[in-house]
N, C-alpha and C. Protein backbone atom coordinates (compact mmCIF):
# COMPACT_ATOMS: atom_id res chain seq x y z
N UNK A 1 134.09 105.34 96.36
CA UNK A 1 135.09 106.12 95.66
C UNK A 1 135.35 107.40 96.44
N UNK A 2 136.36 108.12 96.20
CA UNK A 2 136.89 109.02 96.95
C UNK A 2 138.05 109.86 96.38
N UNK A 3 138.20 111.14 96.26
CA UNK A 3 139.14 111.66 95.82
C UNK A 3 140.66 111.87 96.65
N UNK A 4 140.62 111.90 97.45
CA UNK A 4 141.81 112.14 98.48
C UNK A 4 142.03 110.85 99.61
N UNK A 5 140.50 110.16 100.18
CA UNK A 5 140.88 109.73 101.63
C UNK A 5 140.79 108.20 100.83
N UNK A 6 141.43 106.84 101.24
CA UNK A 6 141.43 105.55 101.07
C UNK A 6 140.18 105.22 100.72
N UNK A 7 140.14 104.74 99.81
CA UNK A 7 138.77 103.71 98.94
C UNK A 7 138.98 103.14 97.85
N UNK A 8 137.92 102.16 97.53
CA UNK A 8 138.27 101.07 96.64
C UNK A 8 138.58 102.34 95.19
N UNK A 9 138.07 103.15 94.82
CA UNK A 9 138.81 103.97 93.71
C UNK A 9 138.96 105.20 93.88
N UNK A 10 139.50 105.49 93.48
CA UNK A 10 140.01 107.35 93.55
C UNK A 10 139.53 107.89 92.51
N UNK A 11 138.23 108.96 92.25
CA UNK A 11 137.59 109.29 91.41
C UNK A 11 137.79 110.85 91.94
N UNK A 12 137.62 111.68 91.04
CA UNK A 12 136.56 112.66 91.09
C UNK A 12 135.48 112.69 90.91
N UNK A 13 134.40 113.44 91.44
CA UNK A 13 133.17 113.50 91.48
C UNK A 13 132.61 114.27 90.48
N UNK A 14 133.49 115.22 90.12
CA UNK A 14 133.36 115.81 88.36
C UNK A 14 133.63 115.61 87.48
N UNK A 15 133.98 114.43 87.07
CA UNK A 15 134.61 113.30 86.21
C UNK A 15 134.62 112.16 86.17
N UNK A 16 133.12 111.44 86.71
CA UNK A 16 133.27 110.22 87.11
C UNK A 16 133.59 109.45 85.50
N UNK A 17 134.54 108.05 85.89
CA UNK A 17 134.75 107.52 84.44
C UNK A 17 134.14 106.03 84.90
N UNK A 18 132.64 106.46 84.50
CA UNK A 18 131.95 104.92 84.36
C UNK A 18 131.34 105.69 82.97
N UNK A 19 130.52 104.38 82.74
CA UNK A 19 129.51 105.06 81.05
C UNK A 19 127.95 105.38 81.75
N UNK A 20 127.31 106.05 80.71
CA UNK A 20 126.46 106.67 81.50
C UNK A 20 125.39 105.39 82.00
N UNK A 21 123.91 105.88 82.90
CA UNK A 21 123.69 104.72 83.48
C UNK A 21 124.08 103.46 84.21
N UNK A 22 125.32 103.47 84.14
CA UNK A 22 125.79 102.79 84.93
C UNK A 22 125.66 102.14 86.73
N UNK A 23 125.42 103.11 87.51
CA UNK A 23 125.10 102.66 89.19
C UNK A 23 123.44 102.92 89.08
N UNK A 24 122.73 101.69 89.55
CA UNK A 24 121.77 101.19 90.20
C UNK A 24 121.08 102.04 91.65
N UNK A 25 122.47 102.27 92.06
CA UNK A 25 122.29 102.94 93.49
C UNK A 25 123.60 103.78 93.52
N UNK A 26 123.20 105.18 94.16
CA UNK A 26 124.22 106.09 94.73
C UNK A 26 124.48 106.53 95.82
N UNK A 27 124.93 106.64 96.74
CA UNK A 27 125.10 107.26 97.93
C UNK A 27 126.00 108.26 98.11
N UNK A 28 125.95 109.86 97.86
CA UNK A 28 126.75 110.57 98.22
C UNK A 28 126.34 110.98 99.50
N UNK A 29 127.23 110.99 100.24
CA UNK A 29 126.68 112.15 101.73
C UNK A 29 127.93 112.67 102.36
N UNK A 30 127.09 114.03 102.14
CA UNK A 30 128.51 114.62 103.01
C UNK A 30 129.61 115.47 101.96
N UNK A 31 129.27 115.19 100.62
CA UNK A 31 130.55 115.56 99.84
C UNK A 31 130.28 116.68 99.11
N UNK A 32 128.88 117.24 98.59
CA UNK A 32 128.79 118.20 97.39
C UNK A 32 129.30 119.44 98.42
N UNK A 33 129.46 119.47 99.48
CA UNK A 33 130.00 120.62 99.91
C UNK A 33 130.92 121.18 100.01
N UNK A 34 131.68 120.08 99.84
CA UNK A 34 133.23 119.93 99.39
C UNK A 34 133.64 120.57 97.80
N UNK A 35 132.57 120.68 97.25
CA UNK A 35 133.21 120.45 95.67
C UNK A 35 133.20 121.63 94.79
N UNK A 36 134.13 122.27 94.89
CA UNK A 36 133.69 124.26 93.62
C UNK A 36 133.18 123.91 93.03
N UNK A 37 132.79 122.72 92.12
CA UNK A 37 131.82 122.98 90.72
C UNK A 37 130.63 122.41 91.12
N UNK A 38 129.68 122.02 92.30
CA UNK A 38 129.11 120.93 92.38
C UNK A 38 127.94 120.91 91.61
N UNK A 39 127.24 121.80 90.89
CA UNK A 39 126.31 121.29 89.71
C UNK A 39 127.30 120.28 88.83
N UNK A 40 128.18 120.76 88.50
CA UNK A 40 128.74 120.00 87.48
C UNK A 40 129.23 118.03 88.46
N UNK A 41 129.28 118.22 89.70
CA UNK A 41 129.23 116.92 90.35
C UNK A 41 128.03 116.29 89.78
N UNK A 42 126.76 117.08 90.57
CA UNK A 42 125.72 116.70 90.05
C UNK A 42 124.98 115.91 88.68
N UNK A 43 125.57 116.45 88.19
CA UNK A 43 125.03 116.20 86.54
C UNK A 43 125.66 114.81 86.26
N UNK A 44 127.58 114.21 86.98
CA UNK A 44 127.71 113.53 86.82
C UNK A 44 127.05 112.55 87.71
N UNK A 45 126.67 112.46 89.01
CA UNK A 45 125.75 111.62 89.38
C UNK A 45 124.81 111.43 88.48
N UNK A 46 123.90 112.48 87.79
CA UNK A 46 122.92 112.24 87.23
C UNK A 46 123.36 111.14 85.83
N UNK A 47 124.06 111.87 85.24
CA UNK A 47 124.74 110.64 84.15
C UNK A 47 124.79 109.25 84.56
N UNK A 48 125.46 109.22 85.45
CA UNK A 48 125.87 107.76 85.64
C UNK A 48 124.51 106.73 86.38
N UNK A 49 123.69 107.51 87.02
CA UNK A 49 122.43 106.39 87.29
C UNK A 49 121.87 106.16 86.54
N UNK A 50 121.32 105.14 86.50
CA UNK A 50 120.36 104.30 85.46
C UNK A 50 118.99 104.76 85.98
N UNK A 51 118.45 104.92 84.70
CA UNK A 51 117.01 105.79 84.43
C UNK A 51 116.27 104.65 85.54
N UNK A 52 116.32 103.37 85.86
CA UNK A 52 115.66 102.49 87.05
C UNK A 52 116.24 102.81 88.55
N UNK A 53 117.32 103.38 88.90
CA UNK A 53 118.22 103.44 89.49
C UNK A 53 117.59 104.39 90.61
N UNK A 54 118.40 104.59 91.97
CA UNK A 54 117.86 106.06 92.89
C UNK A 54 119.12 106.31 93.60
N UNK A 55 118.89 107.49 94.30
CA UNK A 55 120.56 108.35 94.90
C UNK A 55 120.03 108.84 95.91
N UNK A 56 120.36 108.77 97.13
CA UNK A 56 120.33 109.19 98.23
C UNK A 56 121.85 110.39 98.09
N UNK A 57 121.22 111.49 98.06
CA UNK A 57 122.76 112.62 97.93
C UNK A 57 122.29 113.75 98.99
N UNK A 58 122.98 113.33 100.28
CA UNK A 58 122.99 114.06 101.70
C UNK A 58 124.23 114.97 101.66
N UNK A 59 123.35 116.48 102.19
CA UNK A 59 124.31 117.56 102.26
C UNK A 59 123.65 118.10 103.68
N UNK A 60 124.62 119.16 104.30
CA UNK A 60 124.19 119.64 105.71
C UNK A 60 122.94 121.13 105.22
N UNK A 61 121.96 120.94 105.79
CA UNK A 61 120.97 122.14 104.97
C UNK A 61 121.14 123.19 106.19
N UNK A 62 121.42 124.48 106.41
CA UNK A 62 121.72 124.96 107.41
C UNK A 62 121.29 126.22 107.59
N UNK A 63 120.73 127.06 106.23
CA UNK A 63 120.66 128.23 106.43
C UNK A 63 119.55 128.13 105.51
N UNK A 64 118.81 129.32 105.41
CA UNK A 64 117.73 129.84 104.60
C UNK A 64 118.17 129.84 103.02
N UNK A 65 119.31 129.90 102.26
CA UNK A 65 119.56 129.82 101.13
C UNK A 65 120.70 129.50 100.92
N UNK A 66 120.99 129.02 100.19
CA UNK A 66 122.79 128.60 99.98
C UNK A 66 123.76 129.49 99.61
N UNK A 67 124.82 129.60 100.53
CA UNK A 67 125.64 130.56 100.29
C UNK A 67 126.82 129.76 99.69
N UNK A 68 127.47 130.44 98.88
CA UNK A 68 129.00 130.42 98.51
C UNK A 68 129.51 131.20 97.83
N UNK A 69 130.80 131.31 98.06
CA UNK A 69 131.77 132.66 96.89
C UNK A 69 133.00 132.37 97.26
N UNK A 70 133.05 131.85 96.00
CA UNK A 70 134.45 131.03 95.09
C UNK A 70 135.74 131.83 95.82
N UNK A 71 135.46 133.88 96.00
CA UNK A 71 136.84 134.25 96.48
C UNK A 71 137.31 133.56 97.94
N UNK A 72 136.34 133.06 98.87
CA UNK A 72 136.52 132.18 99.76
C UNK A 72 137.82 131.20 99.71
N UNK A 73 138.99 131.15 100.56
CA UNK A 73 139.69 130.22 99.90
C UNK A 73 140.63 129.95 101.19
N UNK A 74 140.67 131.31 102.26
CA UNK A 74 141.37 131.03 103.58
C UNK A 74 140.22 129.57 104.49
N UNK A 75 141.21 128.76 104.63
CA UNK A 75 140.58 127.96 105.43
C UNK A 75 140.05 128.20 106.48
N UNK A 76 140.55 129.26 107.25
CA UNK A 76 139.79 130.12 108.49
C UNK A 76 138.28 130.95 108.28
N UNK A 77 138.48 131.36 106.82
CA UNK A 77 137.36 131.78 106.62
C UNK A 77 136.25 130.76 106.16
N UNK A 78 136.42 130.35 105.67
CA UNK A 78 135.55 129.46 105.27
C UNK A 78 135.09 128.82 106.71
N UNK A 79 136.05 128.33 107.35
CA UNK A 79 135.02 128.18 108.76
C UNK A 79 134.06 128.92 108.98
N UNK A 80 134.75 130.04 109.62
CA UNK A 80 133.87 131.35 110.17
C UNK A 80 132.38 131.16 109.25
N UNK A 81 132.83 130.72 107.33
CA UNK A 81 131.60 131.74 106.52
C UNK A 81 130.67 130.15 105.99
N UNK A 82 131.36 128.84 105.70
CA UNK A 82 130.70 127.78 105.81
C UNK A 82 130.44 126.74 106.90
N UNK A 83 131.00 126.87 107.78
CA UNK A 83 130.82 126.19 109.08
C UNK A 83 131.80 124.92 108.95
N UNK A 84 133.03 124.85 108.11
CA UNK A 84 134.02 123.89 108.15
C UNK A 84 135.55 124.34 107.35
N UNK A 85 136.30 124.55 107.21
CA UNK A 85 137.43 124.62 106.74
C UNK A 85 137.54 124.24 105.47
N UNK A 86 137.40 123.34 105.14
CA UNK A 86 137.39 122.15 103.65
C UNK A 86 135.50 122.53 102.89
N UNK A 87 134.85 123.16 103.68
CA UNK A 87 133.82 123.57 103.09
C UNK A 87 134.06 124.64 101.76
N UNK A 88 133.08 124.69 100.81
CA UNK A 88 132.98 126.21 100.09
C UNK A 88 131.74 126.54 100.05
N UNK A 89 130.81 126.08 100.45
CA UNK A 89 129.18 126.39 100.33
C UNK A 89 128.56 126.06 101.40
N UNK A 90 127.94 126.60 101.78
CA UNK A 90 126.83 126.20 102.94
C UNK A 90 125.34 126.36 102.19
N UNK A 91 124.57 125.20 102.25
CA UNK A 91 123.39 124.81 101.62
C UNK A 91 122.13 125.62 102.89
N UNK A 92 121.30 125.39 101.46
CA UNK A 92 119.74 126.02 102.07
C UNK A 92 119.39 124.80 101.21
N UNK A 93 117.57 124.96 101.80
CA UNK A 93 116.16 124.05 101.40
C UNK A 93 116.61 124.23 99.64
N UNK A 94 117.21 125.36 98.98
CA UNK A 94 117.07 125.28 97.84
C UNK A 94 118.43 124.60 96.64
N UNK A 95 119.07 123.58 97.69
CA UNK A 95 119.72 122.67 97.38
C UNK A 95 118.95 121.62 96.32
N UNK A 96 117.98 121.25 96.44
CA UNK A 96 116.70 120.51 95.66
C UNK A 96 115.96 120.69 94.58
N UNK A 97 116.43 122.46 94.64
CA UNK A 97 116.45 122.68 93.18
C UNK A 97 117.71 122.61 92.07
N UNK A 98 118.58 122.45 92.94
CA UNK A 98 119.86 122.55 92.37
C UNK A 98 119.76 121.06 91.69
N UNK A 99 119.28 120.03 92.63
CA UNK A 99 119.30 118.16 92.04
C UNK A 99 118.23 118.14 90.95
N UNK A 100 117.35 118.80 91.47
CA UNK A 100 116.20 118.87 89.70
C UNK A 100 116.88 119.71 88.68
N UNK A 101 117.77 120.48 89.00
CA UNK A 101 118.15 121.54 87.70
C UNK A 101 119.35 120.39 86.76
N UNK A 102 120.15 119.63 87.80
CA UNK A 102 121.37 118.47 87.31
C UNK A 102 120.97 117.52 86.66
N UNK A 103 119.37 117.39 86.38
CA UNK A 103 118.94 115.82 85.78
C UNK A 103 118.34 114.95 86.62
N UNK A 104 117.72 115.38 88.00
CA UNK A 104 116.73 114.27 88.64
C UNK A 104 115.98 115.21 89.10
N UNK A 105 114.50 113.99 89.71
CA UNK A 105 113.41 114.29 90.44
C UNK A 105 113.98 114.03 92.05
N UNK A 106 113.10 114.82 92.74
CA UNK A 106 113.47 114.66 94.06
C UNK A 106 112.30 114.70 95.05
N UNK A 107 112.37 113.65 95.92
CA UNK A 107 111.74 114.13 97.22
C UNK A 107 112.42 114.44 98.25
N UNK A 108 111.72 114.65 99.27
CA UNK A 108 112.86 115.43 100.84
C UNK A 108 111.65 114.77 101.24
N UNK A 109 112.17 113.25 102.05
CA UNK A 109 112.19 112.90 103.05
C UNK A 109 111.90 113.02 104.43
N UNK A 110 111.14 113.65 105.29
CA UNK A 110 111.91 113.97 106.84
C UNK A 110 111.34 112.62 107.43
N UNK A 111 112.46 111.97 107.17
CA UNK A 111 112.92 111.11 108.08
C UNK A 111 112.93 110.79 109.71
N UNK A 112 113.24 111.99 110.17
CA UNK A 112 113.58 112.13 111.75
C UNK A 112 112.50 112.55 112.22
N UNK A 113 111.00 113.00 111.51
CA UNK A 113 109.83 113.49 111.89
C UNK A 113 108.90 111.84 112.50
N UNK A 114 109.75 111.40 112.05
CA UNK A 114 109.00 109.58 112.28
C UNK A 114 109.57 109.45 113.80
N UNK A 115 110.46 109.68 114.62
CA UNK A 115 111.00 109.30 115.31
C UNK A 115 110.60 110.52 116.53
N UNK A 116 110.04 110.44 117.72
CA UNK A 116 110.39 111.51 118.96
C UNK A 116 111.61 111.99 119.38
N UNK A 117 111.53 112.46 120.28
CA UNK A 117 113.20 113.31 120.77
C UNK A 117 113.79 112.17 121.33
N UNK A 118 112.88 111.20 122.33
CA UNK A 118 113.71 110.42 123.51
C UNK A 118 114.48 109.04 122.52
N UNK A 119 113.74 108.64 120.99
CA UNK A 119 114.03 108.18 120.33
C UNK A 119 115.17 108.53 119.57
N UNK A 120 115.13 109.90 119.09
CA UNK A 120 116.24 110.35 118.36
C UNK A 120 117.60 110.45 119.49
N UNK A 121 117.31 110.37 120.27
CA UNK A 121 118.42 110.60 121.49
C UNK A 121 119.00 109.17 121.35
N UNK A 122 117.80 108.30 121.72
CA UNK A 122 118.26 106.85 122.76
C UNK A 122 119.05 105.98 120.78
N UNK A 123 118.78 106.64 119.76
CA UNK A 123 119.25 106.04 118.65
C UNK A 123 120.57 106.50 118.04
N UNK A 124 120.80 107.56 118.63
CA UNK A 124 121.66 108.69 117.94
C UNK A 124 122.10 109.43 117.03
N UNK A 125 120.43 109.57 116.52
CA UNK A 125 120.06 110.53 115.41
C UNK A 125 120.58 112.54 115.99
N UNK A 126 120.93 112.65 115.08
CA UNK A 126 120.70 113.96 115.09
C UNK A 126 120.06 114.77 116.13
N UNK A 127 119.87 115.88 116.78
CA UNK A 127 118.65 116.56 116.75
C UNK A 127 118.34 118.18 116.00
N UNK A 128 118.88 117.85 114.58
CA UNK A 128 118.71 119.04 113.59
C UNK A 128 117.85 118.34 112.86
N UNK A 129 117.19 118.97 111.91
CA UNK A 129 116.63 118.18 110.70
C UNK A 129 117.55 117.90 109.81
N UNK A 130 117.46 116.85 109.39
CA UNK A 130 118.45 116.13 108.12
C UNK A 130 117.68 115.26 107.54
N UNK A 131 116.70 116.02 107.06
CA UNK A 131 115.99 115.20 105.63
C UNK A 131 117.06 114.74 104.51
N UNK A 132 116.41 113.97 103.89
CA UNK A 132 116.97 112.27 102.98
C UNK A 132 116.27 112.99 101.77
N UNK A 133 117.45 113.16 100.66
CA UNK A 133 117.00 113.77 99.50
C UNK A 133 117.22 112.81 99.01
N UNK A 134 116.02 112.15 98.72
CA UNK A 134 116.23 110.86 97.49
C UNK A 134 115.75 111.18 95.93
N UNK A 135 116.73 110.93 95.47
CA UNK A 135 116.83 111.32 93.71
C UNK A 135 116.70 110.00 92.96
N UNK A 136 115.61 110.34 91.83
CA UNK A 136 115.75 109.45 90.77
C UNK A 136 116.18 110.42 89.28
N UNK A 137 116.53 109.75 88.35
CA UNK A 137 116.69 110.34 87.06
C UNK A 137 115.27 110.53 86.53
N UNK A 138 115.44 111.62 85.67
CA UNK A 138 114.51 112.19 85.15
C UNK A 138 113.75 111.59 84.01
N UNK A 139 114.89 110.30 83.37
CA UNK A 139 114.48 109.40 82.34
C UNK A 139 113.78 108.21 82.91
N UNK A 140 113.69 108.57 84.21
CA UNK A 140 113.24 107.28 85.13
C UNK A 140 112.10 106.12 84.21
N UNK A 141 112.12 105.39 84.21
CA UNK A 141 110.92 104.45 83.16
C UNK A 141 109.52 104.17 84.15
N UNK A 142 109.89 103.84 85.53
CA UNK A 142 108.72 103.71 86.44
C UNK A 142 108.26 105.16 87.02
């Protein structure tokens, strides 16, 4: 799903219209940075997974704490002040509290700590950290 670019539905992410519990599995990546309200994204991810269910929800972690301010709105600035145009927030480590505050448990992943440099190269991983915030609901049963 997708709000603007081609996909099987055109949703918002602050309004998803499934019933709650509904997805098994989630994959956001890339998007809460996009979004002015994104607790309120959040919460609807959290709604809609099923208490058995898990969410992989990837954001760029970049700075020591998360910045944003809503008066932000020149696309130039927001470059300069989130590191993208279409950005409004630039995330810190304390993004993770933000997914436990929306209705899930979380671990952080580091993923890329499994892998060496000549590996992360010869695979074409990254070479920033981009830990894997995997979320379950908080009603989780297991």
């Amino acid at each position: 799903a997708d709000l603007n670019n081609p996909a099987m539905l055109k949703m918002n992410i602050t309004d998803i219209h499934f019933e709650n519990n509904y997805f098994d599995i989630i994959l956001c990546s890339h998007v809460l940075e996009h979004i002015p309200d994104d607790r309120k994204a959040m919460s609807e991810l959290s709604r809609v997974l099923d208490p058995d269910g898990w969410a992989i929800l990837q954001v760029p972690i970049l700075v020591e704490e998360t910045y944003e301010d809503p008066k932000i709105i020149d696309p130039q600035e927001r470059e300069e002040k989130f590191g993208q145009s279409d950005h409004v927030r630039i995330y810190g480590p304390d993004y993770k509290q933000r997914l436990e505050e929306s209705g899930f448990t979380v671990d952080v992943i580091s993923f890329l700590d499994t892998f060496n440099i000549a590996d992360r190269t010869k695979y074409g991983f990254s070479t920033e950290k981009d830990d894997i915030y995997f979320c379950k609901s908080l009603q989780c049963k297991k």
